[in-house]
C-alpha atoms as a PDB file:
ATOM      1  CA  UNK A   1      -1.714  10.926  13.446  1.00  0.00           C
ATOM      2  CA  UNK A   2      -4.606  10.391  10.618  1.00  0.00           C
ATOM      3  CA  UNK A   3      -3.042  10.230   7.724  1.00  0.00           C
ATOM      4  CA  UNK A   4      -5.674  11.730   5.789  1.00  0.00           C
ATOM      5  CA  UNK A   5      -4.739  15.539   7.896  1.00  0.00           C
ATOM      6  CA  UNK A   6      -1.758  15.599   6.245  1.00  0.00           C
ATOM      7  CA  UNK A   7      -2.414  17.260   2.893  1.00  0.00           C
ATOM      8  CA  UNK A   8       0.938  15.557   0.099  1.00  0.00           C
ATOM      9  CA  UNK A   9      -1.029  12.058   1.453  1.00  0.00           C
ATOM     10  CA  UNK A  10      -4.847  13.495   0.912  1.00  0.00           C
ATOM     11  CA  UNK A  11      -3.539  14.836  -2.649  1.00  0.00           C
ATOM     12  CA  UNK A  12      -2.379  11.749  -3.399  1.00  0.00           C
ATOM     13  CA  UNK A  13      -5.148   9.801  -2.788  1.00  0.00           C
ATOM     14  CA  UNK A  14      -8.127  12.476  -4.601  1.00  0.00           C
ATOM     15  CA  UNK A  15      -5.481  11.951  -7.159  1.00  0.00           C
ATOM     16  CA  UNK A  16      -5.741   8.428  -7.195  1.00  0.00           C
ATOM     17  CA  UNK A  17      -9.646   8.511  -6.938  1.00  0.00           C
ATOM     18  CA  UNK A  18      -9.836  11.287  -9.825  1.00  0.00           C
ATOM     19  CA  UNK A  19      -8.076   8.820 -12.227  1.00  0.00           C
ATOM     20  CA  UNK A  20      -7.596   5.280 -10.911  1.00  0.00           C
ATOM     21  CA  UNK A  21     -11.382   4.293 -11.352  1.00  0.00           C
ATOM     22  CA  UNK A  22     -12.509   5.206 -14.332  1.00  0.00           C
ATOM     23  CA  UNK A  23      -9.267   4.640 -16.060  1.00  0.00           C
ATOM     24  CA  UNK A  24      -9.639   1.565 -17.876  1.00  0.00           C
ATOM     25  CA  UNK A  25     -13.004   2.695 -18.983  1.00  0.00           C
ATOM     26  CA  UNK A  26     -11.498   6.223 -20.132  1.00  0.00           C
ATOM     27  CA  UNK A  27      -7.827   4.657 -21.549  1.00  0.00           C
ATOM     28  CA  UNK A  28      -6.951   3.347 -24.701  1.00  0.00           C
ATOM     29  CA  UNK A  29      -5.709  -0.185 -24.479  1.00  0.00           C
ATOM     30  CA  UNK A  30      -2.139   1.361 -25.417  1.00  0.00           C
ATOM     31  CA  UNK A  31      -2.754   4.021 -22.587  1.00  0.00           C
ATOM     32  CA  UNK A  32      -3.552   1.696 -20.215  1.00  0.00           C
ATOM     33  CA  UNK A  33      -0.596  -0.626 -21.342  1.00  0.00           C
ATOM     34  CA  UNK A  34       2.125   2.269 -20.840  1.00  0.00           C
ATOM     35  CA  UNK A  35       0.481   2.961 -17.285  1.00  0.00           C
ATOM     36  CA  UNK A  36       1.229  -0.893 -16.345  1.00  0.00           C
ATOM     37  CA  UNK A  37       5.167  -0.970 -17.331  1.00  0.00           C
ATOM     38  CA  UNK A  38       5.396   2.145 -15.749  1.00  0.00           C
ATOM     39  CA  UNK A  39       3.678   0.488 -12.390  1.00  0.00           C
ATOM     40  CA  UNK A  40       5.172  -2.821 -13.111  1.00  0.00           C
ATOM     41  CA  UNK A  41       9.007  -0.757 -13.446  1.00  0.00           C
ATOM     42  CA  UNK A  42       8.344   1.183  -9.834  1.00  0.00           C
ATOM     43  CA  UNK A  43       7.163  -1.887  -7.867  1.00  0.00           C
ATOM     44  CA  UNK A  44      10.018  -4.189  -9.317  1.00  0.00           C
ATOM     45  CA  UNK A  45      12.396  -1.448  -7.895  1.00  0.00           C
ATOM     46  CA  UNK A  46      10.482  -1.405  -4.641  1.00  0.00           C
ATOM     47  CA  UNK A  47      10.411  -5.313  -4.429  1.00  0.00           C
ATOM     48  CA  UNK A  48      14.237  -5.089  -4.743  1.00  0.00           C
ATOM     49  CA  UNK A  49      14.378  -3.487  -1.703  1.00  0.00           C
ATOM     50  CA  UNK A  50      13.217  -6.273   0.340  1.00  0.00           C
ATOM     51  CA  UNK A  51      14.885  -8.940   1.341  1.00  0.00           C
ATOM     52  CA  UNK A  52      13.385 -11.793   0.239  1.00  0.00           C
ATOM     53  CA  UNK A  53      12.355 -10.510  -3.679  1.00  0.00           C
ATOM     54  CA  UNK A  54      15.872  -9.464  -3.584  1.00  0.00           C
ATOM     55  CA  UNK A  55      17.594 -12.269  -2.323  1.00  0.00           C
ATOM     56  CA  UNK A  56      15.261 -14.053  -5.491  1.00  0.00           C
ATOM     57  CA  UNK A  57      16.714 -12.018  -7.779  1.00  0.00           C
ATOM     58  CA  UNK A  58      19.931 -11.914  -7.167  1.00  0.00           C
ATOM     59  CA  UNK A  59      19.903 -15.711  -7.916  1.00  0.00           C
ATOM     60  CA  UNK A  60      18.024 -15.125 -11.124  1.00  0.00           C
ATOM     61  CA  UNK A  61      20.740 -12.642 -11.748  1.00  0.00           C
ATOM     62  CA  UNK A  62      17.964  -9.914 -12.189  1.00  0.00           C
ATOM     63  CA  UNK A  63      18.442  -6.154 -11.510  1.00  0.00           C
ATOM     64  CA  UNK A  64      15.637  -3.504 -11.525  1.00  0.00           C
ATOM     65  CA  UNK A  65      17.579  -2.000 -14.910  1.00  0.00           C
ATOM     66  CA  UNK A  66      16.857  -5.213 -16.280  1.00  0.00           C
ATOM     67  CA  UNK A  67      12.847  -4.702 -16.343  1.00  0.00           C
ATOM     68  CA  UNK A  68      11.561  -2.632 -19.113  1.00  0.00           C
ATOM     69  CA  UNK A  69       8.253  -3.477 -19.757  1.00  0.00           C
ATOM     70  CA  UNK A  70       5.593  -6.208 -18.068  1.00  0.00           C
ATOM     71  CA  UNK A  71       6.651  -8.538 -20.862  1.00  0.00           C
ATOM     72  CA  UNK A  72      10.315  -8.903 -18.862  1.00  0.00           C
ATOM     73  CA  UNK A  73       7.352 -10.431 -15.898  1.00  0.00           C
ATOM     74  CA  UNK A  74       8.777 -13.707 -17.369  1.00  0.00           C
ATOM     75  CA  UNK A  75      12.522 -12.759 -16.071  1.00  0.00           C
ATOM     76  CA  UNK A  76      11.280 -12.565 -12.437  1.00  0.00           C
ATOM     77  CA  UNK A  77      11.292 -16.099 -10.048  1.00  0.00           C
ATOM     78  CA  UNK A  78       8.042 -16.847  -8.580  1.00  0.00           C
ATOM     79  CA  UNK A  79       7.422 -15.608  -4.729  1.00  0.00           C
ATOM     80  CA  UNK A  80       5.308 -18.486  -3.445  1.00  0.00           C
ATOM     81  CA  UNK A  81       3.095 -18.243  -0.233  1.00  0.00           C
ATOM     82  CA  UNK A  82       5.775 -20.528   1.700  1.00  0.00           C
ATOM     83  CA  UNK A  83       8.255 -18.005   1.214  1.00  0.00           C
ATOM     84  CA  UNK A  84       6.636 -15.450   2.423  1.00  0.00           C
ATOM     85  CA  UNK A  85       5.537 -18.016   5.495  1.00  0.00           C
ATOM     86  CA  UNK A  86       9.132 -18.745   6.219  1.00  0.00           C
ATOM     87  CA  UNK A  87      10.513 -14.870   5.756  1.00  0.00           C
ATOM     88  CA  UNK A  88       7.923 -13.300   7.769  1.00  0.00           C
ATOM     89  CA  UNK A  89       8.230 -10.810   9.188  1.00  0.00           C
ATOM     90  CA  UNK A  90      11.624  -9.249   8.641  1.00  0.00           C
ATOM     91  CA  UNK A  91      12.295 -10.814   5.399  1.00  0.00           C
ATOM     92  CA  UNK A  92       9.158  -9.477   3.822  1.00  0.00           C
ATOM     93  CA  UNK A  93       9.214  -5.794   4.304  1.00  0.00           C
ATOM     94  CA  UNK A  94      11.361  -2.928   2.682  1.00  0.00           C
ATOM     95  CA  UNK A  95      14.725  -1.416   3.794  1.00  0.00           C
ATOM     96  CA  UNK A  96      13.195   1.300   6.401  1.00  0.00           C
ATOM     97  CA  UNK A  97       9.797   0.407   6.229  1.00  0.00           C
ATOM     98  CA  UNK A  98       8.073   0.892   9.609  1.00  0.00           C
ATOM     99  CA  UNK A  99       5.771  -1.637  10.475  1.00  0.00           C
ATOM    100  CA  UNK A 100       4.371   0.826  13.189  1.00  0.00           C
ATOM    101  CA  UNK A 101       2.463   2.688  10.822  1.00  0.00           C
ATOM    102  CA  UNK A 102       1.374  -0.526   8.571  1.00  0.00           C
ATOM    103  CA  UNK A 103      -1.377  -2.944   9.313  1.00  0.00           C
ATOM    104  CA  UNK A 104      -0.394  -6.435   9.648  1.00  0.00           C
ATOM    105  CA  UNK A 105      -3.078  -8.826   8.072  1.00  0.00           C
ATOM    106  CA  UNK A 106      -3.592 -12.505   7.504  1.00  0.00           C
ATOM    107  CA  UNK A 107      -5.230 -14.504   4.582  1.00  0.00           C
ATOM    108  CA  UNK A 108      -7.861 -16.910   5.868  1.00  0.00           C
ATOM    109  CA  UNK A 109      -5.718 -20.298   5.766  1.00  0.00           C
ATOM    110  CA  UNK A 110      -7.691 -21.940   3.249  1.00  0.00           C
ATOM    111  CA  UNK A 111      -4.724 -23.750   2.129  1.00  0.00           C
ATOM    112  CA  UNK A 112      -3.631 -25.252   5.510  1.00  0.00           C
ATOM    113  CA  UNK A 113      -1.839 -21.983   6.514  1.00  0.00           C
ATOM    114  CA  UNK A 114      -2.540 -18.099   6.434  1.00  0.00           C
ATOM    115  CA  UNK A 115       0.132 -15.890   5.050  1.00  0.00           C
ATOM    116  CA  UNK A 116       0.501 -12.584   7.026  1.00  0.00           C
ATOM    117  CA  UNK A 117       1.311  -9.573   5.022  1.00  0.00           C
ATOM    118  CA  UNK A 118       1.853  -5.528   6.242  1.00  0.00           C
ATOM    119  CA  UNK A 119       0.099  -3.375   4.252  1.00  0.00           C
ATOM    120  CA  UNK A 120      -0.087   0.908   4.563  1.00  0.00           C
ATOM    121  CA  UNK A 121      -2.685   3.329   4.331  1.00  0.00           C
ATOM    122  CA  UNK A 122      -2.225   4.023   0.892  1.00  0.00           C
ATOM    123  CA  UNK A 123      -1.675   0.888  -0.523  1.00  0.00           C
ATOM    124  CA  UNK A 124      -5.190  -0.270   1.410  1.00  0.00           C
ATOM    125  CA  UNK A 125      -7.093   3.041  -0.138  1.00  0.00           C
ATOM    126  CA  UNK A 126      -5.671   1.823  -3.690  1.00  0.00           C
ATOM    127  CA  UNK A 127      -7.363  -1.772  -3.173  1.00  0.00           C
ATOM    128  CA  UNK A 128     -10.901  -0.024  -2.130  1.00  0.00           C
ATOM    129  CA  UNK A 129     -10.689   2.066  -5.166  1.00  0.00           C
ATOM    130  CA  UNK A 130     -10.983  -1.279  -7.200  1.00  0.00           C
ATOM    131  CA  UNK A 131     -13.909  -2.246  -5.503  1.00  0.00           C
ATOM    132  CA  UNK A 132     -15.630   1.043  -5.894  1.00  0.00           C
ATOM    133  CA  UNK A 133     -14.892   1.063  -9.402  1.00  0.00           C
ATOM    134  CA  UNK A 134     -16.881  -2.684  -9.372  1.00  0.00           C
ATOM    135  CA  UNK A 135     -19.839  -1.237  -7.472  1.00  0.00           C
ATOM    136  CA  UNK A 136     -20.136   1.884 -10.013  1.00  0.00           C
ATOM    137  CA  UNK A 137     -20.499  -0.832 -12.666  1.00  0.00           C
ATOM    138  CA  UNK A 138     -24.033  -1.508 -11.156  1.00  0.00           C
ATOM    139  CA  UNK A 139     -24.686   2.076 -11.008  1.00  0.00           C
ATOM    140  CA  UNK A 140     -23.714   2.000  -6.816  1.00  0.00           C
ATOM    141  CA  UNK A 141     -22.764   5.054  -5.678  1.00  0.00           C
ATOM    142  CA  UNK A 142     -20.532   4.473  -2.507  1.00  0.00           C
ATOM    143  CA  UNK A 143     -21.307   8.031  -0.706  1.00  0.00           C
ATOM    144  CA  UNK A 144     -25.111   7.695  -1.251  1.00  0.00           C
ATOM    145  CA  UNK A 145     -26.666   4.427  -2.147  1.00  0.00           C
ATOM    146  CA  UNK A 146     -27.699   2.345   0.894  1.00  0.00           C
ATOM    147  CA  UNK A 147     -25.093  -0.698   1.459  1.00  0.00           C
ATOM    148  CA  UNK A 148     -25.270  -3.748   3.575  1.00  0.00           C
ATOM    149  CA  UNK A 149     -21.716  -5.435   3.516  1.00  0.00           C
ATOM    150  CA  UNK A 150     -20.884  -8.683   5.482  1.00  0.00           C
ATOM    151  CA  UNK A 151     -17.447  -8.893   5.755  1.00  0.00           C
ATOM    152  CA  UNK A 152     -14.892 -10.525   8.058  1.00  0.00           C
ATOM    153  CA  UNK A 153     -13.960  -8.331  11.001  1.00  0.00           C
ATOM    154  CA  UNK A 154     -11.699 -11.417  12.940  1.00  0.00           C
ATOM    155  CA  UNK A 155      -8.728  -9.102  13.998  1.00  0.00           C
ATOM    156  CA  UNK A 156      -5.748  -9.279  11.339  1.00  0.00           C
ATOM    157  CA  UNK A 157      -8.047 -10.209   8.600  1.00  0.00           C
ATOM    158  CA  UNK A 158      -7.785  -7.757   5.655  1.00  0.00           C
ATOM    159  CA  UNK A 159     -11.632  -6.140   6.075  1.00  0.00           C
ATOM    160  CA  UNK A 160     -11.163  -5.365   9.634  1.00  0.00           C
ATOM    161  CA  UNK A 161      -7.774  -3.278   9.017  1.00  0.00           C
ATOM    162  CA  UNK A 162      -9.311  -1.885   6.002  1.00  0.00           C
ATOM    163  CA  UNK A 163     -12.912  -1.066   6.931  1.00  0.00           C
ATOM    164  CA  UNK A 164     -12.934  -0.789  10.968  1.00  0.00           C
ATOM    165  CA  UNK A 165      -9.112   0.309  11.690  1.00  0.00           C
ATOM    166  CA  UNK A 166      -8.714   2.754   8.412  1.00  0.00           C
ATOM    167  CA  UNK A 167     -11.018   4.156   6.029  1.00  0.00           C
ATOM    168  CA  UNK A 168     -14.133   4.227   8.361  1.00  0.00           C
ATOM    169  CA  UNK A 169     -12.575   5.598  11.575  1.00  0.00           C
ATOM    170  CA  UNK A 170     -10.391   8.073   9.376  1.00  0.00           C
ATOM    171  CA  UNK A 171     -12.781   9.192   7.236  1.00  0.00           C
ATOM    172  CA  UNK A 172     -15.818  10.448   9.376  1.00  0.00           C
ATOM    173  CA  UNK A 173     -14.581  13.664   9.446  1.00  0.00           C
ATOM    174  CA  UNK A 174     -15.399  14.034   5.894  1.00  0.00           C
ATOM    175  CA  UNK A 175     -18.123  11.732   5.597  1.00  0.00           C
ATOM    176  CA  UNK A 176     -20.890  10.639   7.878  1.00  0.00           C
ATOM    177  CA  UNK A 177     -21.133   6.953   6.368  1.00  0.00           C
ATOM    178  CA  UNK A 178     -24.908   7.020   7.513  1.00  0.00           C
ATOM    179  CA  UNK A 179     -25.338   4.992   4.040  1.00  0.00           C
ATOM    180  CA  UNK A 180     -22.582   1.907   4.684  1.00  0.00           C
ATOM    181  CA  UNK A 181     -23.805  -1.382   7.476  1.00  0.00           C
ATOM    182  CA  UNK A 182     -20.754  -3.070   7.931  1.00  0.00           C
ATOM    183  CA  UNK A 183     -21.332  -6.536   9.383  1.00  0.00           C
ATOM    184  CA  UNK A 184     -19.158  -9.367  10.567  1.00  0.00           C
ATOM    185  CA  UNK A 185     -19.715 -12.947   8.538  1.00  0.00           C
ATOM    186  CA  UNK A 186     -19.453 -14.823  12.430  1.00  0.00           C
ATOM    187  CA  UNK A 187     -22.419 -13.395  13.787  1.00  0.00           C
ATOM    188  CA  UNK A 188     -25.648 -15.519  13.427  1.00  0.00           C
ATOM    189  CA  UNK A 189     -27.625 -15.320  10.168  1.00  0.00           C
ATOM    190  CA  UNK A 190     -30.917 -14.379  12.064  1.00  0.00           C
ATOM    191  CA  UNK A 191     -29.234 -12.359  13.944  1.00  0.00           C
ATOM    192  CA  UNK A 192     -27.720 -10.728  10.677  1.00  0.00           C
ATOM    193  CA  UNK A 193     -30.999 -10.754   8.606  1.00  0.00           C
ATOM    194  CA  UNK A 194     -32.778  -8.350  11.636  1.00  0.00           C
ATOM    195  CA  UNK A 195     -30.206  -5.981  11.290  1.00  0.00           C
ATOM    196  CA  UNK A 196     -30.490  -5.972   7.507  1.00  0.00           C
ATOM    197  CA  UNK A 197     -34.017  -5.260   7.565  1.00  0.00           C
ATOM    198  CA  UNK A 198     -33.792  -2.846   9.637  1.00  0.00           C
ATOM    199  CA  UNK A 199     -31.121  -0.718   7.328  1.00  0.00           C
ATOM    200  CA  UNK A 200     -33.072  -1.755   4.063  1.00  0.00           C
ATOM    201  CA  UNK A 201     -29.875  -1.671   1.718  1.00  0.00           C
ATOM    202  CA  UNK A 202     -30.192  -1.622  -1.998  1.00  0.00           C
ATOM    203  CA  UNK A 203     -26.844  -2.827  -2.073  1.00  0.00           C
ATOM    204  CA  UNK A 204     -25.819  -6.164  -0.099  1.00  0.00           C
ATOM    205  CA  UNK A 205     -22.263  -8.116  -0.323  1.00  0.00           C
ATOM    206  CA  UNK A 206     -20.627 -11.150   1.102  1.00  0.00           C
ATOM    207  CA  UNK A 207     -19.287 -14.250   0.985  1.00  0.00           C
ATOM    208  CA  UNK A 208     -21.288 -17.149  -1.231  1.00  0.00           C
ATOM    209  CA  UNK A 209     -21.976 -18.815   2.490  1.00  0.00           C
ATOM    210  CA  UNK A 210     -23.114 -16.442   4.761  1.00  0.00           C
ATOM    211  CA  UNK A 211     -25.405 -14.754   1.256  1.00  0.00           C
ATOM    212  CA  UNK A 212     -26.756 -18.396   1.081  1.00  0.00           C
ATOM    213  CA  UNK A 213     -27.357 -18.643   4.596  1.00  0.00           C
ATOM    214  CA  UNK A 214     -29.547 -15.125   4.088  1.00  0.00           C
ATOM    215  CA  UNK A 215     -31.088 -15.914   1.033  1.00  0.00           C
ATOM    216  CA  UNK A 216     -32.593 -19.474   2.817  1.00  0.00           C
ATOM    217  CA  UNK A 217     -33.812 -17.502   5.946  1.00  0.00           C
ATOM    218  CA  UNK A 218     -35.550 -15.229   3.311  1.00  0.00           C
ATOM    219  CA  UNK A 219     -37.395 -17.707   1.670  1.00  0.00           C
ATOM    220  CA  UNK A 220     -38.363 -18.947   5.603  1.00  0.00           C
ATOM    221  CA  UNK A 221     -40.196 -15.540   5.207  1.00  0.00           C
ATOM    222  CA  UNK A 222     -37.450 -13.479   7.435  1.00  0.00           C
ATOM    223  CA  UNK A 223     -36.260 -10.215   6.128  1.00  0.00           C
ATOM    224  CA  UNK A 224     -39.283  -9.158   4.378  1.00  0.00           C
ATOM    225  CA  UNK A 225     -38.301  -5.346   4.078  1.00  0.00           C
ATOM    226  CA  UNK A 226     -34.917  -6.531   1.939  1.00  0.00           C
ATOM    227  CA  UNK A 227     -35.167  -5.935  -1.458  1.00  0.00           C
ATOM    228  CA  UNK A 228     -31.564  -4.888  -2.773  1.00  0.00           C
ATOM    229  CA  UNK A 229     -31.245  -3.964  -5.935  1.00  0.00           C
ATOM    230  CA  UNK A 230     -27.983  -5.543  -7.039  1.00  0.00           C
ATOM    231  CA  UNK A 231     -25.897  -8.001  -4.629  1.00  0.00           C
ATOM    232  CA  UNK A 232     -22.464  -8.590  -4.898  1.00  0.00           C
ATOM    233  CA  UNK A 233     -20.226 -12.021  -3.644  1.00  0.00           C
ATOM    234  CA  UNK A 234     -16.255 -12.100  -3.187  1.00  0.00           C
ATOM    235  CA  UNK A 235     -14.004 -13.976  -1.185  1.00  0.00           C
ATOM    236  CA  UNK A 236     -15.100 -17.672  -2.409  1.00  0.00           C
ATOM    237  CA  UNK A 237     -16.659 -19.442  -5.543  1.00  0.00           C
ATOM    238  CA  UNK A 238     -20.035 -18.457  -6.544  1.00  0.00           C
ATOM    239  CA  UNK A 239     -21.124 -21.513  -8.249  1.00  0.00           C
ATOM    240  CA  UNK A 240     -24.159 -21.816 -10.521  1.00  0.00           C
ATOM    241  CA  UNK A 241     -26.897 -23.464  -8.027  1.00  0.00           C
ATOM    242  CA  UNK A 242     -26.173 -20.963  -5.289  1.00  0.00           C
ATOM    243  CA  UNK A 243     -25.975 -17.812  -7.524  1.00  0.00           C
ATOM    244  CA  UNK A 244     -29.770 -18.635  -8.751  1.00  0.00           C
ATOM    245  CA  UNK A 245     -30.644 -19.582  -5.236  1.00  0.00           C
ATOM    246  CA  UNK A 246     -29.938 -16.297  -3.778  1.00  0.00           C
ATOM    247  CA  UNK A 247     -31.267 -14.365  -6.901  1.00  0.00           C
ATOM    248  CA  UNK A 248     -34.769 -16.224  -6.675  1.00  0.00           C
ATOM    249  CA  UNK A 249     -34.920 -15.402  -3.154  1.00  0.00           C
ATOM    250  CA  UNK A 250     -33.846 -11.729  -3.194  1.00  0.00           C
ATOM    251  CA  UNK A 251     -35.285 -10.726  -6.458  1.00  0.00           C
ATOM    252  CA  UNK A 252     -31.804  -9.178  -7.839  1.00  0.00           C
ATOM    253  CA  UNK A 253     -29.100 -10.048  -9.786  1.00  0.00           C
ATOM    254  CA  UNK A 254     -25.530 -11.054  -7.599  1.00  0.00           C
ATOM    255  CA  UNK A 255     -22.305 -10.298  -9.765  1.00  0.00           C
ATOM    256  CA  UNK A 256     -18.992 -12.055  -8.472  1.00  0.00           C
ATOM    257  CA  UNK A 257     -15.959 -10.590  -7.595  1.00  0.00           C
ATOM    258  CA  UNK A 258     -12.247 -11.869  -7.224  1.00  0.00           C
ATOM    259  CA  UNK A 259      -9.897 -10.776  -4.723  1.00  0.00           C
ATOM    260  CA  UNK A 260      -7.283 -11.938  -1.990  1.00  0.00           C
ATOM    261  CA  UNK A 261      -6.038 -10.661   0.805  1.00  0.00           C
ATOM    262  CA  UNK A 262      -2.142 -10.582  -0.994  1.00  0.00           C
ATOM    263  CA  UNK A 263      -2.920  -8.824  -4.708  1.00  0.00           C
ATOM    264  CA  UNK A 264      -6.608  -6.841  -3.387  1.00  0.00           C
ATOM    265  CA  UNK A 265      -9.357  -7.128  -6.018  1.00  0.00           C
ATOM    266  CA  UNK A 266      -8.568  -9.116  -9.247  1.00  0.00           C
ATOM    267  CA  UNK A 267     -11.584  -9.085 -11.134  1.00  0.00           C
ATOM    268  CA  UNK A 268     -15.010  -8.783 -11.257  1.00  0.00           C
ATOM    269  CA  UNK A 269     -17.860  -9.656 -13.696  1.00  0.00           C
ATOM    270  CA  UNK A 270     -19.698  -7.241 -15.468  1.00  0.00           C
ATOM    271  CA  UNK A 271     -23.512  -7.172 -16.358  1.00  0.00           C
ATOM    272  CA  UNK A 272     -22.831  -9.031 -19.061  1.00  0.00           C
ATOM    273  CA  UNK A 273     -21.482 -11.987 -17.215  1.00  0.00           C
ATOM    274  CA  UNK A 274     -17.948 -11.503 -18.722  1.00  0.00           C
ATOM    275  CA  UNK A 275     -15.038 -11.267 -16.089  1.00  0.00           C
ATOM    276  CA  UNK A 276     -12.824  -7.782 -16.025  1.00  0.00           C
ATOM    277  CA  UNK A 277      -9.466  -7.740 -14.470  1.00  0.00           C
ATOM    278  CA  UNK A 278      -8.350  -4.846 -13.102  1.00  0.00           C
ATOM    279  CA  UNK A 279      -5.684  -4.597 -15.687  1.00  0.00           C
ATOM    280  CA  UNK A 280      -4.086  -1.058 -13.733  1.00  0.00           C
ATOM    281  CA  UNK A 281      -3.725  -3.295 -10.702  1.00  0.00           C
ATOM    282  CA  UNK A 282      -2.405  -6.521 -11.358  1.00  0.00           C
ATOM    283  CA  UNK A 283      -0.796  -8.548 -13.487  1.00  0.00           C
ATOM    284  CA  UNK A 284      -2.160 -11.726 -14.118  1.00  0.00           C
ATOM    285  CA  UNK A 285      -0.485 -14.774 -15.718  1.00  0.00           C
ATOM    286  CA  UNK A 286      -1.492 -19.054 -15.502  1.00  0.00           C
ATOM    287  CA  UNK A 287       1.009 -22.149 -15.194  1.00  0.00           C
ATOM    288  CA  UNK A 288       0.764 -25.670 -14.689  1.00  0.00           C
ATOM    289  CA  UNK A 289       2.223 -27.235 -11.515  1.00  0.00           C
ATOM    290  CA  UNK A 290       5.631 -27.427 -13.106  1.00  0.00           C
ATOM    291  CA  UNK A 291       5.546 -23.814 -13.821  1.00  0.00           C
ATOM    292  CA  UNK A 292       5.032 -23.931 -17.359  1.00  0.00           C
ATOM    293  CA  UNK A 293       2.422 -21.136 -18.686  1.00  0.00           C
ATOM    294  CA  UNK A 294      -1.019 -22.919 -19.548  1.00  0.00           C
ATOM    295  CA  UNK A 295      -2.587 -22.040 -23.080  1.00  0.00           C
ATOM    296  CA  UNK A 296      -6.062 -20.005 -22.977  1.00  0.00           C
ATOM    297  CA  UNK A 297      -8.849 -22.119 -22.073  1.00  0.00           C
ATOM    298  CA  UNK A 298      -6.566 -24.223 -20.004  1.00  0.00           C
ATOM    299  CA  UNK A 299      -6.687 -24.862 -16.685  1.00  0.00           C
ATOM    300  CA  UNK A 300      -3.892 -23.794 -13.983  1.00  0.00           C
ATOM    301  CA  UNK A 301      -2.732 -21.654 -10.841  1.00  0.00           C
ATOM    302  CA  UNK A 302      -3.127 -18.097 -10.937  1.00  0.00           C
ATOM    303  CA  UNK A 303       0.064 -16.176 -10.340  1.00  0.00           C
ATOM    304  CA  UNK A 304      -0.727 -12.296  -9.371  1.00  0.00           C
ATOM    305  CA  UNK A 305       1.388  -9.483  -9.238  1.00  0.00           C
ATOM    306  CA  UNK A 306       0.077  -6.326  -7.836  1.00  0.00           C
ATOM    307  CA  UNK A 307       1.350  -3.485  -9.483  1.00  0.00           C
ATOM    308  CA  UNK A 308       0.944  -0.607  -6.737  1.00  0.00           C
ATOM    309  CA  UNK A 309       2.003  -1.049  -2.686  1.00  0.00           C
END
């Protein structure tokens, strides 16, 4: 059954689109601070329902009643990739979740091994509302504005469940999505760059590579009806050389964005250059490879928690 028929789920999510984008924006920093330990109190009660987070805390001596407020984030033990790895898939999912009506996606492997995760409907509408709140930043509108995305549609990976097996398929009985190319990174870059101009986005994302790989054909003199008005790169780091490099040969500015296939979008930089983290979403905090949190302008490993699933 779609989901999106059944009207308490639909509520639910024009609920979450009404508020969850602009609400950072909107918020006071208190506001938005009393939203998070109320997220962070619900999913540390969820997490305690499955197996592995509660196995954790049980030997940390931890209880949901013990969590107050984010600032008790320092009670909790770390869940590390590997033990997700080891406690997949049983270990990993709630008391009477059923995985029949999740989607079970992998992260890419960059670190020798990809971590599979389920993820529902909801929680994968919550994620996209990050990224539209990203695009808006550049004045994109999602249901209008012309948008070339290059994204990773291997099966399991976290655009193909979210994109091609959800929202799109779902959600063309409300709207035609005449606007939106979705394109897999594997295919050939000429083969990509024909297709492109042919749609003539003002919009185009994707990884630093495959944008790279574009952005050289372009200056080859392919692609000469793509002129996007803002770009947008995820998924790897955008360094300095290849940011200008792709903005010389596209004529538009290319903000980064942060994400992973676990947490969902991080961050993002605005058009000042200055990174936001979706504050509503996740909780961020930075340690040293003993654990140890790192001072501010230090560096370290990221540690997310998502604060909605």
């Amino acid at each position: 059954m779609n989901p999106f028929l059944n009207p308490i789920f639909l509520s639910r999510i024009a609920w979450s689109y009404m508020t969850d984008i602009k609400r950072v924006k909107r918020k006071s920093e208190e506001e938005v601070e009393k939203y998070r330990n109320k997220c962070f109190r619900k999913i540390v009660r969820y997490a305690y329902s499955v197996p592995i987070y509660r196995k954790k805390y049980k030997e940390a001596g931890i209880h949901p009643d013990d969590i107050k407020s984010i600032e008790d984030i320092k009670k909790l033990p770390f869940i590390t990739k590997n033990d997700l790895r080891k406690n997949f898939p049983d270990g990993i999912v709630p008391t009477g979740f059923d995985t029949k009506n999740a989607y079970l996606i992998s992260t890419s492997g960059s670190t020798g091994q990809p971590v599979s995760i389920y993820v529902d409907t909801y929680t994968i509408i919550k994620a996209l509302l990050g990224f539209i709140r990203e695009i808006q930043e550049y004045g994109v509108n999602w249901r209008k504005t012309k948008m070339s995305v290059i994204v990773d549609l291997t099966p399991e990976s976290a655009e193909e469940a979210y994109l091609a097996q959800t929202v799109m398929p779902n959600l063309k009985k409300f709207f035609s999505f005449k606007n939106m190319q979705v394109l897999h990174v594997g295919e050939n870059p000429e083969i990509l760059i024909k297709k492109i101009d042919d749609f003539q986005p003002e919009f185009l994302g994707g990884y630093p590579g495959v944008m790279r790989a574009l952005a050289v054909l372009k200056r080859k003199g392919y692609g000469k009806n793509i002129h996007p008005k803002v770009m947008a790169s995820s998924g790897a780091v955008l360094d300095d050389y290849t940011r200008k490099y792709i903005e010389d040969a596209f004529g538009a500015k290319i903000f980064d964005a942060y994400g992973s296939t676990e947490a969902g979008p991080v961050a993002f930089e605005c058009r000042k250059g200055s990174y936001h983290i979706h504050s509503d979403l996740v909780h961020l905090e930075f340690i040293d490879d003993d654990g140890n949190h790192v001072e501010n302008g230090k560096p370290g490993h990221v540690v997310v928690t998502k604060l909605y699933g």
